[in-house]
C-alpha atoms as a PDB file:
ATOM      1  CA  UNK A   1       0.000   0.000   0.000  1.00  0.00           C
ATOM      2  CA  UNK A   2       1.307   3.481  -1.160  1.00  0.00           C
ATOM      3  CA  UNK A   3       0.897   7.006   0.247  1.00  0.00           C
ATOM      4  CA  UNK A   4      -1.720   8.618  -1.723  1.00  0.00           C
ATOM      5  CA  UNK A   5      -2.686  11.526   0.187  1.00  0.00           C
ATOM      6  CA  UNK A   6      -1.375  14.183   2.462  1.00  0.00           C
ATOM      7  CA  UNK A   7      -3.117  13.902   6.002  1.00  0.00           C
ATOM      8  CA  UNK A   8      -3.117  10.207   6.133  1.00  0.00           C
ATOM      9  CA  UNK A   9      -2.047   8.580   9.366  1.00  0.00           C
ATOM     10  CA  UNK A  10       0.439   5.383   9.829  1.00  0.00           C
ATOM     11  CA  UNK A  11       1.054   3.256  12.647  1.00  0.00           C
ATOM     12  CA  UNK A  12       3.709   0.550  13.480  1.00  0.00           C
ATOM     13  CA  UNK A  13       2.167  -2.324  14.837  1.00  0.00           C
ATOM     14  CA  UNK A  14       5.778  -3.603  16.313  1.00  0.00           C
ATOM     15  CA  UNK A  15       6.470  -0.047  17.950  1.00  0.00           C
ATOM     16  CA  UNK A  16       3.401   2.288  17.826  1.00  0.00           C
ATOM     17  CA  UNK A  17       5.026   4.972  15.972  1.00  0.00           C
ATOM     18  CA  UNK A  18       2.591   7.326  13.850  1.00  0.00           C
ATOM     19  CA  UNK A  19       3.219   8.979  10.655  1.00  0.00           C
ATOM     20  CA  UNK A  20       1.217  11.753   9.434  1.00  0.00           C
ATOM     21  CA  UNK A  21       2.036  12.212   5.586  1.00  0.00           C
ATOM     22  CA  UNK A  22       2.447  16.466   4.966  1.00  0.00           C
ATOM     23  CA  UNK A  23       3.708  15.306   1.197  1.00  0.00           C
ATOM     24  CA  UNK A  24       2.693  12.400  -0.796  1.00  0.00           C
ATOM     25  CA  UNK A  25       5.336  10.863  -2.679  1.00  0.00           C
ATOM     26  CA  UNK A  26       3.546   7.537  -3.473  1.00  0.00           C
ATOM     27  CA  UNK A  27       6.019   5.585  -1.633  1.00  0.00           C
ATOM     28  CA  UNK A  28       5.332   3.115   1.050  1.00  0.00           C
ATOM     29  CA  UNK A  29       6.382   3.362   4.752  1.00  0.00           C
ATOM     30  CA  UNK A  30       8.745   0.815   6.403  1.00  0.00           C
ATOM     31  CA  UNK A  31       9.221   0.746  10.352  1.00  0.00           C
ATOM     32  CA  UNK A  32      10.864  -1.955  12.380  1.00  0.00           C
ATOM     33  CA  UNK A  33      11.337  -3.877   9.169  1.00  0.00           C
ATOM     34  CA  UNK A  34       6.879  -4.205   7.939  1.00  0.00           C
ATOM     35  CA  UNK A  35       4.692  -1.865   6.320  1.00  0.00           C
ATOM     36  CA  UNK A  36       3.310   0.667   8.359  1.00  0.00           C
ATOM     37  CA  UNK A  37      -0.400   0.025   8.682  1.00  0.00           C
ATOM     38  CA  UNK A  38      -3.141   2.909   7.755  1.00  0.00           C
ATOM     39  CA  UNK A  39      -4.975   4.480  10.347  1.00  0.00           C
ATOM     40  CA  UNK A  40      -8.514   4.845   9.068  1.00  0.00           C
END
């Protein structure tokens, strides 16, 4: 799953870290090694 639009929210399910995308690049995001998991 990519980044498609600015405001989205990640988390980490192995850390709990969350991303809040201010640019979308189309990209995916990678913590601790997995996909970070959209926050609906």
């Amino acid at each position: 799953m990519g980044v498609t639009a600015v405001g989205e929210k990640y988390r980490c399910n192995t850390c709990g870290n969350v991303v809040a995308v201010t640019k979308a690049g189309g990209g995916t995001l990678v913590c601790c090694g997995q996909d970070m998991e959209l926050i609906k």
